[in-house]
N, C-alpha and C. Protein backbone atom coordinates (compact mmCIF):
# COMPACT_ATOMS: atom_id res chain seq x y z
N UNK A 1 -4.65 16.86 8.37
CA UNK A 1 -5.23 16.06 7.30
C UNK A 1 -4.32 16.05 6.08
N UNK A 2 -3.92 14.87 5.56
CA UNK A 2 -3.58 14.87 4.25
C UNK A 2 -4.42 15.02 3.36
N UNK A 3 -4.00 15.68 2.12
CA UNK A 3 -4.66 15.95 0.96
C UNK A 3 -4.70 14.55 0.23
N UNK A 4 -4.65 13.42 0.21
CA UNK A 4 -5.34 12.97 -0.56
C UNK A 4 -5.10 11.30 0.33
N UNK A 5 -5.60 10.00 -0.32
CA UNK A 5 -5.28 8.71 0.02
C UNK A 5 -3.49 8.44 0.42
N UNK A 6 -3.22 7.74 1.46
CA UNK A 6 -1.98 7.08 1.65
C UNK A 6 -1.92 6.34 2.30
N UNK A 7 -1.07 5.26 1.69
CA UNK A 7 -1.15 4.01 1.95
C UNK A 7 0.50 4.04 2.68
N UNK A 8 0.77 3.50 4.10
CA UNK A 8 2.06 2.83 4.46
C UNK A 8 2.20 1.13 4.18
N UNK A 9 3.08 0.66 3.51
CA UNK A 9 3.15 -1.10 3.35
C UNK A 9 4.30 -1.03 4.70
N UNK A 10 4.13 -2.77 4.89
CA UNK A 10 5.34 -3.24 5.43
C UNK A 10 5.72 -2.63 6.92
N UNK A 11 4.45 -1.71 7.42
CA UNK A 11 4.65 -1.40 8.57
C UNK A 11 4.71 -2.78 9.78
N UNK A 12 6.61 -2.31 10.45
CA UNK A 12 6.78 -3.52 11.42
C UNK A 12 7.15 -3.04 12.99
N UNK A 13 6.33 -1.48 13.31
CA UNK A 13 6.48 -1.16 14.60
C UNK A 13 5.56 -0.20 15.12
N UNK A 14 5.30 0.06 16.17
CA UNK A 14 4.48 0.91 17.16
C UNK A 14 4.74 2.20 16.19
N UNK A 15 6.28 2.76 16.53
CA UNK A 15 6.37 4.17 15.94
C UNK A 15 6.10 4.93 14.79
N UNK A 16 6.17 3.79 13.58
CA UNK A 16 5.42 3.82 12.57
C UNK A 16 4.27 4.01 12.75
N UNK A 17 3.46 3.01 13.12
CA UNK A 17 2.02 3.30 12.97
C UNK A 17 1.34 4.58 14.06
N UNK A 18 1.71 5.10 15.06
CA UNK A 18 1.13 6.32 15.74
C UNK A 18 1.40 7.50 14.89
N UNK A 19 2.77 7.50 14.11
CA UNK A 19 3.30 8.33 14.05
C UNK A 19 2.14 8.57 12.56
N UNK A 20 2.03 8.07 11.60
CA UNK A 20 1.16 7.23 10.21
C UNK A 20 0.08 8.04 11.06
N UNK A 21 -0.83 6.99 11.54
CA UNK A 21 -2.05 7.18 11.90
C UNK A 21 -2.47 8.74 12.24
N UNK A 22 -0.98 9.75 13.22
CA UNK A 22 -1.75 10.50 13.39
C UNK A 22 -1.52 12.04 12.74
N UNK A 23 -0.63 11.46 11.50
CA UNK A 23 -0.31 12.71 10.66
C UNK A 23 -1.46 12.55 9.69
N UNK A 24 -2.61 11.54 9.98
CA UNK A 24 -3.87 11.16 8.77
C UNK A 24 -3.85 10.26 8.14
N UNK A 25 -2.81 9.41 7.75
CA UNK A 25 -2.54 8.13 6.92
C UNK A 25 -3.66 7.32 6.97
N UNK A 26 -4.16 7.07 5.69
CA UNK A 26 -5.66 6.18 6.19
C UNK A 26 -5.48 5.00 5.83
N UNK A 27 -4.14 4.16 5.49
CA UNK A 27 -4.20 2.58 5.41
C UNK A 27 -2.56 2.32 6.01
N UNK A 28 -2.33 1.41 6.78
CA UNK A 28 -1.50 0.78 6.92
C UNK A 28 -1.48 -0.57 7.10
N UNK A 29 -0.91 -1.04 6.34
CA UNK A 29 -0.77 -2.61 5.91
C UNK A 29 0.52 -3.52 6.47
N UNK A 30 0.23 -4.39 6.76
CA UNK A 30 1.07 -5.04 7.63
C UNK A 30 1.17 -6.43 6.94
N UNK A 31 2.24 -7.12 6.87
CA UNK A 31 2.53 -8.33 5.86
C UNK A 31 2.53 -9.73 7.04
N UNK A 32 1.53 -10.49 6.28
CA UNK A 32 0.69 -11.28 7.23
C UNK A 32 1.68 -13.07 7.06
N UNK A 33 2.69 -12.99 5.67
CA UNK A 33 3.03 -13.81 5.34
C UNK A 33 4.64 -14.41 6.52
N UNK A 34 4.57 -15.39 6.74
CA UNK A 34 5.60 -15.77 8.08
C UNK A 34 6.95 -15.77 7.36
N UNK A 35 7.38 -16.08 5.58
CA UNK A 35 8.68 -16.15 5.49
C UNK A 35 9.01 -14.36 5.45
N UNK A 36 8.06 -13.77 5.24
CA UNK A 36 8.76 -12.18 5.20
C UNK A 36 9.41 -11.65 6.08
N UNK A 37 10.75 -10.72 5.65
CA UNK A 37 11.19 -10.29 6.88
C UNK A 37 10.74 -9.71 7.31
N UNK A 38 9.28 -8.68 6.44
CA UNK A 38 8.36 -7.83 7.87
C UNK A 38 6.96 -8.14 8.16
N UNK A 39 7.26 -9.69 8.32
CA UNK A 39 5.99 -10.43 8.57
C UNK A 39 5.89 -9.63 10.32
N UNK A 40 4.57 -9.84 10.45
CA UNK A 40 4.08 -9.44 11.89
C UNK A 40 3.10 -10.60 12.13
N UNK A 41 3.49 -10.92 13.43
CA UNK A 41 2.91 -12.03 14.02
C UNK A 41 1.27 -11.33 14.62
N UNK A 42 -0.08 -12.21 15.01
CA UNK A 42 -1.25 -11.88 14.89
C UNK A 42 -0.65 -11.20 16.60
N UNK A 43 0.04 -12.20 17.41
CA UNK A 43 0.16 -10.95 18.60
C UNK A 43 0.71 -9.72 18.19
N UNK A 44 1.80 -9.77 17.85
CA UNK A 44 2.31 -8.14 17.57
C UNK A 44 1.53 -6.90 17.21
N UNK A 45 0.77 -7.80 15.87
CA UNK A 45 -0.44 -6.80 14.96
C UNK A 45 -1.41 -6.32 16.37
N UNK A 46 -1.94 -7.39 16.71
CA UNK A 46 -2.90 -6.54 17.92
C UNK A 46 -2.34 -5.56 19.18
N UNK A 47 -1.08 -6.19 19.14
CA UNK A 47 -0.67 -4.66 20.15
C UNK A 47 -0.39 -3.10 19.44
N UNK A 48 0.03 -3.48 18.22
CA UNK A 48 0.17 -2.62 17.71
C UNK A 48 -1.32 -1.51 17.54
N UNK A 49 -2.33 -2.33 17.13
CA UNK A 49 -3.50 -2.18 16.71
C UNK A 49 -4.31 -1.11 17.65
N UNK A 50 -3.67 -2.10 19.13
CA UNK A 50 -4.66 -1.78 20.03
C UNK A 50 -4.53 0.24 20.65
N UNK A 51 -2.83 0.68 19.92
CA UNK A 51 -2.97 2.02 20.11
C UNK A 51 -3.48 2.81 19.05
N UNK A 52 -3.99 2.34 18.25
CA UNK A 52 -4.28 2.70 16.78
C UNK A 52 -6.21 3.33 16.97
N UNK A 53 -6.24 4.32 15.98
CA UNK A 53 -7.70 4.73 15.76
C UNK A 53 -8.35 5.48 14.52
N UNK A 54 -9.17 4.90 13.71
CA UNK A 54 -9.47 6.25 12.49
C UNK A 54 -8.42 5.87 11.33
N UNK A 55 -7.76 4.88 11.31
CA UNK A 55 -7.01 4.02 10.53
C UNK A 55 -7.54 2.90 9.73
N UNK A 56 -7.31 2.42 8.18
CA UNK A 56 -8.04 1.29 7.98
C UNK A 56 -6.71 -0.02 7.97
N UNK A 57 -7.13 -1.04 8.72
CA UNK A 57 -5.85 -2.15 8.16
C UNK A 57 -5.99 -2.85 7.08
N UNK A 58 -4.61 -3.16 6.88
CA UNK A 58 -3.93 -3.73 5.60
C UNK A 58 -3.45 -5.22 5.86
N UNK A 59 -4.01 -6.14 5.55
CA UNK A 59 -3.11 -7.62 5.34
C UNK A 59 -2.42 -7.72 4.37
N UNK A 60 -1.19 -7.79 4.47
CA UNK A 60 -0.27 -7.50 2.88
C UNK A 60 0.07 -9.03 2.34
N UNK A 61 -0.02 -9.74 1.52
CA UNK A 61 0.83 -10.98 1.56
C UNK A 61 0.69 -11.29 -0.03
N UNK A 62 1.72 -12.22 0.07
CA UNK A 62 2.13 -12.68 -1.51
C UNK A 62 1.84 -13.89 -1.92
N UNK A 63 1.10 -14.82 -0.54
CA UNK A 63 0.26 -16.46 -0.58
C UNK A 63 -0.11 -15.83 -2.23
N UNK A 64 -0.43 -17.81 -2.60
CA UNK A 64 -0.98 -17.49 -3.62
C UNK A 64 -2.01 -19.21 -3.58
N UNK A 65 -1.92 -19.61 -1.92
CA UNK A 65 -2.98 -21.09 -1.63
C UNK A 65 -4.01 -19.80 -1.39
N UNK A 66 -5.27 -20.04 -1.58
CA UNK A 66 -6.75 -19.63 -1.23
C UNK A 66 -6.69 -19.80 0.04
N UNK A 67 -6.68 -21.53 0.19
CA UNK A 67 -7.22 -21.83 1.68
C UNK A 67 -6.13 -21.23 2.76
N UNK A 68 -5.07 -21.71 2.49
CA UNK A 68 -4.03 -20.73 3.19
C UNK A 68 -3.91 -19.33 3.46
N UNK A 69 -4.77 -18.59 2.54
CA UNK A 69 -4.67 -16.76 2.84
C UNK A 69 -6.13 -17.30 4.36
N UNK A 70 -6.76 -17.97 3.45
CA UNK A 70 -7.87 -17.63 4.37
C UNK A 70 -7.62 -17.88 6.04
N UNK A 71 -7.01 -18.94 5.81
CA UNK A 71 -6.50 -19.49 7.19
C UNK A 71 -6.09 -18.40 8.41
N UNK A 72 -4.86 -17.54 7.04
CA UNK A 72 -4.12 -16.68 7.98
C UNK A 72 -4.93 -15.39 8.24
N UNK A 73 -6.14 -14.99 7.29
CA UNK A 73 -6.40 -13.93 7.63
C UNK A 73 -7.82 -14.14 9.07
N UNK A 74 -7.97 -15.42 9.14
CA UNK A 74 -8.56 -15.22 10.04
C UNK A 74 -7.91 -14.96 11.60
N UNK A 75 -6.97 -14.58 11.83
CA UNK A 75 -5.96 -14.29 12.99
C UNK A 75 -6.13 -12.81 13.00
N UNK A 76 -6.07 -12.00 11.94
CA UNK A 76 -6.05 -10.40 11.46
C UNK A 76 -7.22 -9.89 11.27
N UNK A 77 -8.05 -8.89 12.25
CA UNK A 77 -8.97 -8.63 12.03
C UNK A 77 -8.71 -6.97 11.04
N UNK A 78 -8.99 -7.34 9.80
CA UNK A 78 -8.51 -6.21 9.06
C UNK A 78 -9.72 -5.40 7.93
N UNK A 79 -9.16 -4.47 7.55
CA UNK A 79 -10.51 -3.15 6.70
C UNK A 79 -10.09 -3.76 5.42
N UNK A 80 -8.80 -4.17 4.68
CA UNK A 80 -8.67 -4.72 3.65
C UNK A 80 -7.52 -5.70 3.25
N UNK A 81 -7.57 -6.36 2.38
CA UNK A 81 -6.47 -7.59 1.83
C UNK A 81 -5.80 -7.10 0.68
N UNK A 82 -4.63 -7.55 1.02
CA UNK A 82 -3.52 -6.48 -0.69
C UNK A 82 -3.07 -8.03 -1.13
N UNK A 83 -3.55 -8.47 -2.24
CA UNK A 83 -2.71 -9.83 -3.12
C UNK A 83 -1.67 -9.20 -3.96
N UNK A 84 -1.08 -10.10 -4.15
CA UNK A 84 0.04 -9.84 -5.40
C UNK A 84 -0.70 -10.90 -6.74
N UNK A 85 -1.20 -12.03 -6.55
CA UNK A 85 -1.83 -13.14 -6.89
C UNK A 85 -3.23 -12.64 -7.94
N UNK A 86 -3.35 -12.34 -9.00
CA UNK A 86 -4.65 -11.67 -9.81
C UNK A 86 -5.45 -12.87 -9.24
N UNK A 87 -4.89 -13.91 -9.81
CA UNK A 87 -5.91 -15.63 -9.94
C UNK A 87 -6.64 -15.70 -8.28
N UNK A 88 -6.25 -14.93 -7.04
CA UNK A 88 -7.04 -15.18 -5.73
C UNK A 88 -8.28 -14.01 -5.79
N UNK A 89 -8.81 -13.46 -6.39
CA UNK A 89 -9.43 -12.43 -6.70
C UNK A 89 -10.68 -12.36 -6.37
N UNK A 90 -10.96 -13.56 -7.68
CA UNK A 90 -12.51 -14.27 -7.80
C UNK A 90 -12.94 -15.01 -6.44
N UNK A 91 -11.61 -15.72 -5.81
CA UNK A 91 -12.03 -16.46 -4.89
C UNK A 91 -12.28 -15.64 -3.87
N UNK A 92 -11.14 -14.71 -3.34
CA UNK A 92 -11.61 -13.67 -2.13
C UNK A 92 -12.83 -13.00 -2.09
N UNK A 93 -13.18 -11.95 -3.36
CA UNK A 93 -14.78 -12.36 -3.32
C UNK A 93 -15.84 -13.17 -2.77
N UNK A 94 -15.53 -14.10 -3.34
CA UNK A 94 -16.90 -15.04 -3.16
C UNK A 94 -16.81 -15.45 -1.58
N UNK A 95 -15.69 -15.33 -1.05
CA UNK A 95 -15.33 -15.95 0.16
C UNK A 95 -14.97 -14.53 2.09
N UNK A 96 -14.89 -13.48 0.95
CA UNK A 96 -14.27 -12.41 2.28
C UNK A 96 -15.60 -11.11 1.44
N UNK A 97 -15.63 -10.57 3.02
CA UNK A 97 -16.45 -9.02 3.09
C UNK A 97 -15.74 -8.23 2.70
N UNK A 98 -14.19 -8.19 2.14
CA UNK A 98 -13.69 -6.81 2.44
C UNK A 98 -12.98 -6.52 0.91
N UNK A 99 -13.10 -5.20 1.25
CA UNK A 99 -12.22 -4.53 -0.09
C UNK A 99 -10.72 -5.47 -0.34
N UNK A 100 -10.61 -5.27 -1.65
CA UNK A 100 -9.34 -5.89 -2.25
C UNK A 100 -8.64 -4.89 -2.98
N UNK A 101 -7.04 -4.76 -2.52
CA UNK A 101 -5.67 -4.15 -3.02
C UNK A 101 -5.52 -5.11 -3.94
N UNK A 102 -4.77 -4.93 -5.22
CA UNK A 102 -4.03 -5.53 -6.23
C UNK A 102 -2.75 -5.09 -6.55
N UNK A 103 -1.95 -5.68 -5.68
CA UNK A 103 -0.34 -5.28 -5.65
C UNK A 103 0.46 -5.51 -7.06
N UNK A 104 0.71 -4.80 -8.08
CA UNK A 104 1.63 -5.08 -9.16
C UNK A 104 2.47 -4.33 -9.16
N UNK A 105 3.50 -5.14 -9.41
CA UNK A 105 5.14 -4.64 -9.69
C UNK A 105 5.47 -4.19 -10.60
N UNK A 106 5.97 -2.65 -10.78
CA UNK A 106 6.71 -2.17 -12.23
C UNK A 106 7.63 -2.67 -12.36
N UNK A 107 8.51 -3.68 -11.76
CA UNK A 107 9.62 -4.41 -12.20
C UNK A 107 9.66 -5.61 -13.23
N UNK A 108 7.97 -5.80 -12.82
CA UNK A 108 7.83 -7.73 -13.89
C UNK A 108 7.15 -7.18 -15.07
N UNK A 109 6.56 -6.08 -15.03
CA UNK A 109 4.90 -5.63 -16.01
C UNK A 109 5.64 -4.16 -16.38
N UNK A 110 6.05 -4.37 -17.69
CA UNK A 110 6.22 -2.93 -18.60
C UNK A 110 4.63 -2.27 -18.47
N UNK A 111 5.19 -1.14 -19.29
CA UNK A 111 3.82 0.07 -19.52
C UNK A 111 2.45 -0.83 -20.27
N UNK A 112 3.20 -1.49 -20.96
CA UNK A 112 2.25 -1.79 -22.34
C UNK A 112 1.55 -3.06 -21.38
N UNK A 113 1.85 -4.10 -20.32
CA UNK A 113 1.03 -5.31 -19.89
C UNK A 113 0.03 -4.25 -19.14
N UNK A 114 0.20 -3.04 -18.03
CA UNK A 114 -0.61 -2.24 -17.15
C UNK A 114 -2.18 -2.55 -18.13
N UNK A 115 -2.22 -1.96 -18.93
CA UNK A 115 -3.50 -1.62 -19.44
C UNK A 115 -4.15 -3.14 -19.71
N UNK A 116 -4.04 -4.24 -19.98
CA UNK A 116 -4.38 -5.21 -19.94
C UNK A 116 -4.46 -5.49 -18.08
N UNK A 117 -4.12 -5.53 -17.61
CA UNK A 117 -4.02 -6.46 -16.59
C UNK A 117 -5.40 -4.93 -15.75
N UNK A 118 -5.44 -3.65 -15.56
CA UNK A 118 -6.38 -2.88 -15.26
C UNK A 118 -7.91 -3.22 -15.98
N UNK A 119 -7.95 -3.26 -17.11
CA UNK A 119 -9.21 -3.77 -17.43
C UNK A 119 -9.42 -4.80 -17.30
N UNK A 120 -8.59 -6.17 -17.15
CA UNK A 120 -9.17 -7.09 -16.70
C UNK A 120 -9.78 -7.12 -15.36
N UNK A 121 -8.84 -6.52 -14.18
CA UNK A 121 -9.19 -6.73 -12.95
C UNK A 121 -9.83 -5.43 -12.15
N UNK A 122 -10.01 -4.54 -13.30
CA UNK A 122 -10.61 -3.20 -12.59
C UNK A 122 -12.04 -3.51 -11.62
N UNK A 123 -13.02 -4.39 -12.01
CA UNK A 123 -14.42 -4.59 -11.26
C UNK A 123 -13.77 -5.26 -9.97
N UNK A 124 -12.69 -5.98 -10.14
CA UNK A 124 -12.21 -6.86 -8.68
C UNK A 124 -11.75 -6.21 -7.38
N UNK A 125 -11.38 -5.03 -8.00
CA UNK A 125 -10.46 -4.38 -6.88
C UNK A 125 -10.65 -2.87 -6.14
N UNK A 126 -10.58 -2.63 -4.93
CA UNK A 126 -10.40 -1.25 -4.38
C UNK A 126 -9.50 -0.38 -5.13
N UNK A 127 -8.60 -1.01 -4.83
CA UNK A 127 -6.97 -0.33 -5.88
C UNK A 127 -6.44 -1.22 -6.26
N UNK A 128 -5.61 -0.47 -7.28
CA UNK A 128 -4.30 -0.96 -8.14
C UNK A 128 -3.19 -0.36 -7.12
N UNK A 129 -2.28 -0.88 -6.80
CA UNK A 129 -1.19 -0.26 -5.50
C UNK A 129 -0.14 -0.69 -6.82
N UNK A 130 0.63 0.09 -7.18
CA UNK A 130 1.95 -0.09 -8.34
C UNK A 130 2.95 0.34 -7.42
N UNK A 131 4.03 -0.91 -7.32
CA UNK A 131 5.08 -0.24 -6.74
C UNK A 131 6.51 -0.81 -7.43
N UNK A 132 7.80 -1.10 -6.86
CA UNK A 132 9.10 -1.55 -7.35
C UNK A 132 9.61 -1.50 -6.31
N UNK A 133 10.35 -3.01 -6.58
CA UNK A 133 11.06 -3.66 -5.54
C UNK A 133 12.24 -3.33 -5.82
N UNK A 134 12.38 -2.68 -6.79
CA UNK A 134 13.88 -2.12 -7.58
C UNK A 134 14.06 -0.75 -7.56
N UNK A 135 13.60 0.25 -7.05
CA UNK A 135 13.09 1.17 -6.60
C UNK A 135 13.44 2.21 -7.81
N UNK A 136 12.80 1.39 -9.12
CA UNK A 136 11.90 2.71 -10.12
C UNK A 136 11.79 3.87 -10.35
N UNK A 137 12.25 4.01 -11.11
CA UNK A 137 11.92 5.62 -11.32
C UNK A 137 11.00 5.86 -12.03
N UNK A 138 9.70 6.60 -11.56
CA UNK A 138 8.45 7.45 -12.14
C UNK A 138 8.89 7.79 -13.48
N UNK A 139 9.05 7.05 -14.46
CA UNK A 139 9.56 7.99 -16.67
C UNK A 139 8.67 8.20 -16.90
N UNK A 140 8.94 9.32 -17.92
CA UNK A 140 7.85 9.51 -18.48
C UNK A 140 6.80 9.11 -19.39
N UNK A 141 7.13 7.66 -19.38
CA UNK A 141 6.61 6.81 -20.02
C UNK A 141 5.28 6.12 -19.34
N UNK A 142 5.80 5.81 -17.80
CA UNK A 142 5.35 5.69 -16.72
C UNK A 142 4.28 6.84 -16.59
N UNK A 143 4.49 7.71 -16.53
CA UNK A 143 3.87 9.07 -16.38
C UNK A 143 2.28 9.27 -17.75
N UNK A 144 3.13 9.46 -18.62
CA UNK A 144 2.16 8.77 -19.70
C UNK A 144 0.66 8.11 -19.71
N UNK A 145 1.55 6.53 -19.57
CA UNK A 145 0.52 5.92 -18.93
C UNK A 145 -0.53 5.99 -17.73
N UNK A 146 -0.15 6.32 -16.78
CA UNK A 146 -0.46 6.86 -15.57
C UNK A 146 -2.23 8.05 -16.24
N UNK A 147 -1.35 9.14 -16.86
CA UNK A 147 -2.26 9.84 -17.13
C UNK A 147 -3.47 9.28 -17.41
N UNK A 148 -3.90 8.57 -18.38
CA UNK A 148 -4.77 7.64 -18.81
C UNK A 148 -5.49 6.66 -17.67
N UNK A 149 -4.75 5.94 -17.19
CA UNK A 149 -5.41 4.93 -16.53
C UNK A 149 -6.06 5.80 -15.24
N UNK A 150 -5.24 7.15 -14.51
CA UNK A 150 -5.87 7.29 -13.44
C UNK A 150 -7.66 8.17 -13.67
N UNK A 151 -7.62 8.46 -15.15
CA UNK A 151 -8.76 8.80 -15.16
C UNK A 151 -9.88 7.31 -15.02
N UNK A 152 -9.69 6.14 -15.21
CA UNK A 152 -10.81 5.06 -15.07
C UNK A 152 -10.63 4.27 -13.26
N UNK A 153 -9.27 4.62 -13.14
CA UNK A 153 -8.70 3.22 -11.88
C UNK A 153 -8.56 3.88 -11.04
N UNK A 154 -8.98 3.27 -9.69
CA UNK A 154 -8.71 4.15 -8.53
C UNK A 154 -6.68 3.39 -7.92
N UNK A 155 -5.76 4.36 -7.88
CA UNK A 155 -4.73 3.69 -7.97
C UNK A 155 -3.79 4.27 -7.20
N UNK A 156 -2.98 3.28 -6.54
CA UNK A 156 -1.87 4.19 -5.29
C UNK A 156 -0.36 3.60 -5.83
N UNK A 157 0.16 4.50 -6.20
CA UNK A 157 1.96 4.90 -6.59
C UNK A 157 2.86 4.80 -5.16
N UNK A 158 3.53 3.55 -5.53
CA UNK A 158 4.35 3.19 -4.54
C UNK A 158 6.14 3.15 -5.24
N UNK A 159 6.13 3.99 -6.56
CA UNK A 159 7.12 4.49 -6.82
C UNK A 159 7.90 5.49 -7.46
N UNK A 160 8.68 5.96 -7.41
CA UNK A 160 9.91 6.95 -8.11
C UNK A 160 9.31 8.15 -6.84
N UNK A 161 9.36 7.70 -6.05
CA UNK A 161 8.54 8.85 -4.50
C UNK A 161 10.25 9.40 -3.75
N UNK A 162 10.86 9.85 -4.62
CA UNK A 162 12.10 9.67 -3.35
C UNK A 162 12.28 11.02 -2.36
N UNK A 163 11.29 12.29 -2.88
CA UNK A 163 11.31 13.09 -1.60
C UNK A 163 10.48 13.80 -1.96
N UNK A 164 10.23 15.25 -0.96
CA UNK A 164 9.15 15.80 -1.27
C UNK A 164 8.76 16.70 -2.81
N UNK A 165 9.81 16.84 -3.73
CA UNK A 165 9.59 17.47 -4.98
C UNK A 165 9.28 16.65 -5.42
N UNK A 166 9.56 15.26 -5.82
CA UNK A 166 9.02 14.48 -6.74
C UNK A 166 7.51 14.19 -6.58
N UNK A 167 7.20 14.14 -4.77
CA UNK A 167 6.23 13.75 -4.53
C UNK A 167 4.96 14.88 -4.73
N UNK A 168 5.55 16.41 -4.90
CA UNK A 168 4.56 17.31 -5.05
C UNK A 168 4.47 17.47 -6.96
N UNK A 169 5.44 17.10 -7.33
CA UNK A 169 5.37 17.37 -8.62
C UNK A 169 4.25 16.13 -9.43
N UNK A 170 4.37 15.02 -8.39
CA UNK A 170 3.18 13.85 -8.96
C UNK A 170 1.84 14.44 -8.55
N UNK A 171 1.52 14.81 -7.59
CA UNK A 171 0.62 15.02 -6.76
C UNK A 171 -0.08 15.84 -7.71
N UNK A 172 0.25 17.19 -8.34
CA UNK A 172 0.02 17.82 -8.99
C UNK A 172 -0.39 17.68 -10.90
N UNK A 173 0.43 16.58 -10.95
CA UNK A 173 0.28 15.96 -12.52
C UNK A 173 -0.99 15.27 -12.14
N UNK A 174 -1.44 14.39 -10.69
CA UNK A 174 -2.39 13.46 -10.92
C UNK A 174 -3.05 13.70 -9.25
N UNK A 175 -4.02 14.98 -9.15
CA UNK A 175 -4.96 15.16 -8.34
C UNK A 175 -5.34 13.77 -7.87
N UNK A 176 -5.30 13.13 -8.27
CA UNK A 176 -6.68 11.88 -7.77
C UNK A 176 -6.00 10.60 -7.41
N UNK A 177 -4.69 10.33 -7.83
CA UNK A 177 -4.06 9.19 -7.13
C UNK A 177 -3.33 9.68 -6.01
N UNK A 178 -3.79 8.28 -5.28
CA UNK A 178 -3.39 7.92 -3.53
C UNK A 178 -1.56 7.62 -4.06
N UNK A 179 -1.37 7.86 -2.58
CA UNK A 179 0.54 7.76 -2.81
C UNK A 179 0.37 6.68 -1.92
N UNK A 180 1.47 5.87 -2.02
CA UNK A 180 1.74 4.77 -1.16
C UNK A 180 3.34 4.63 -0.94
N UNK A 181 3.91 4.64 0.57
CA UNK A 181 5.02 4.52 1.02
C UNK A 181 5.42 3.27 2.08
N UNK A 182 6.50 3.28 2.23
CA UNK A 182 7.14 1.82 2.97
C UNK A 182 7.28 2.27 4.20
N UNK A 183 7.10 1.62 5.52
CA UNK A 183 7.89 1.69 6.66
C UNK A 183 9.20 0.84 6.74
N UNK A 184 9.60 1.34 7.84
CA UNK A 184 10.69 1.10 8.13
C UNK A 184 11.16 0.81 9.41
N UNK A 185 12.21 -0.64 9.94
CA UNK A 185 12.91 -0.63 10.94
C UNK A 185 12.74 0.55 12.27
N UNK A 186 12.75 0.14 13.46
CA UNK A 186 13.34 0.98 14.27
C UNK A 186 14.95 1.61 14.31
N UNK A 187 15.55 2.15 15.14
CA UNK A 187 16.70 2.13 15.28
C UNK A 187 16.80 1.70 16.64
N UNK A 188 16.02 1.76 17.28
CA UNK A 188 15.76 0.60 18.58
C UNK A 188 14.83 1.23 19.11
N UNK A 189 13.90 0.12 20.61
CA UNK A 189 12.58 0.21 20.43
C UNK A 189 12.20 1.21 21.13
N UNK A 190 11.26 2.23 20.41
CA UNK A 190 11.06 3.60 20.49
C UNK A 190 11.76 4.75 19.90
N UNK A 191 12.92 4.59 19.20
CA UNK A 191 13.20 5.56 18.48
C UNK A 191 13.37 4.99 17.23
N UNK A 192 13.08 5.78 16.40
CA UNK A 192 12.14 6.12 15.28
C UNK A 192 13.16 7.41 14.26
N UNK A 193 14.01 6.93 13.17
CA UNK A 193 14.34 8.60 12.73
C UNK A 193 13.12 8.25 10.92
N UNK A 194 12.16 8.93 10.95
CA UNK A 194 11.35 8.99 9.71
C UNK A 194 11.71 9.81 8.75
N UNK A 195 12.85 10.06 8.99
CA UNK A 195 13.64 10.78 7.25
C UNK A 195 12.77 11.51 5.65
N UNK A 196 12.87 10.41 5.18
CA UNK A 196 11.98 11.00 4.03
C UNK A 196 10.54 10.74 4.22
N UNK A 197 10.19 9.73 5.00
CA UNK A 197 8.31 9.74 5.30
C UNK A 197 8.06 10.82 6.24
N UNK A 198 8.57 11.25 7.04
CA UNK A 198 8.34 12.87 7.49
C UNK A 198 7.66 13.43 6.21
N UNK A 199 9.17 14.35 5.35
CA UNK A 199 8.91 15.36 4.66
C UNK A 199 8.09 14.97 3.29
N UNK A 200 7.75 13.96 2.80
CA UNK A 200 6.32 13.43 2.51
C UNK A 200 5.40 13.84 2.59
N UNK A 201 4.99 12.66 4.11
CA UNK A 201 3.77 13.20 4.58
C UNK A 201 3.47 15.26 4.99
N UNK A 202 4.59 15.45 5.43
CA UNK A 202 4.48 16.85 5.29
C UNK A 202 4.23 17.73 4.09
N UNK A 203 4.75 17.37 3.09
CA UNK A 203 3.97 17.65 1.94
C UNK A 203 2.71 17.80 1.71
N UNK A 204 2.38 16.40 1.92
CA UNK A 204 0.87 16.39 1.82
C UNK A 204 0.07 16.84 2.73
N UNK A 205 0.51 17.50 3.61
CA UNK A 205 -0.75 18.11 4.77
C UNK A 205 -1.01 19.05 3.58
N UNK A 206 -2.68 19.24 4.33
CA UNK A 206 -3.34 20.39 3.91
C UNK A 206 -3.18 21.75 4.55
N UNK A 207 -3.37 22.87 3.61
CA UNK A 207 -2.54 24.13 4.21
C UNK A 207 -4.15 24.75 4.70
């Protein structure tokens, strides 16, 4: 069992997800959008799926048509939807059963937009998932903020994670936020080298 929420994005293979699923990982999200390079097609997702158990799924995508998410998510039978899109929010609501991710980037949104954009959309969402496509470093500015918001927002850190000290030294500043990490490529099909998501997730087992 891991000690707390973790989220894998961008998972695009078998070995990932057994390997996820059975060190405890309780979300893996899979990117539902066709120009991505780790889009997964609705066959793939279900084979993948079909070795899977005790896991919740993730539709990851960056659509920002309504009718178009809806379209595609009806192919994905999934536990939750991650937008990047605030403005699809209201509509997924009114329109889907399932919990909603709110994907924001520390690359577009300094410290100071976070707190605006959390109270606006805090009633909308499961989580706030914060990550960088620029791969961020956790400041202490970042940190800061963090402190604050994780006492109101339920919220998963998808950056400045680059091994297991950083990741125990967050863990420890902020009991209560979920970590969120990337999969990755095969090196061909069935082998698998999980490098730093190993000693991670090994971190986070419970002793």
């Amino acid at each position: 069992m891991l000690s707390r929420t973790v989220k894998i994005s961008n998972v695009t293979n078998l070995s990932d997800a057994r390997y996820c699923a059975g060190m405890g990982v309780e979300m893996l999200g899979f990117s539902i959008d066709e120009d991505s390079p780790n889009y997964i097609s609705p066959k793939k997702f279900e084979e993948i799926c079909s070795w899977l158990a005790g896991v919740q799924l993730v539709a990851e995508t960056s659509q920002t048509n309504p009718e178009l998410l809806l379209k595609a998510l009806a192919d994905y039978p999934v536990h939750y939807v991650q937008v990047e899109s605030p403005g699809l929010l209201t509509y997924l609501q009114s329109e889907l059963s399932l919990p909603l991710i709110l994907r924001v980037s520390v690359d577009t949104y300094d410290t100071s937009d976070i707190y605006s954009i959390f109270s606006r959309y805090g009633d909308s969402v499961n989580y706030f998932l914060l990550e960088s496509d620029a791969n961020g470093p956790l400041t202490e500015e970042w940190t800061q903020v963090l402190t604050e918001l994780a006492k109101e927002y339920p919220i998963l850190i998808g950056f400045g994670l680059d091994d297991e000290i950083t990741v125990n030294k967050l863990t420890e500043t902020f009991p209560q936020i979920g970590i969120a990490l990337r999969g990755s490529e095969e090196l061909r099909p069935g082998y698998k080298d999980f490098g730093s998501m190993m000693d991670i997730l090994e971190a986070l087992e419970e002793e």
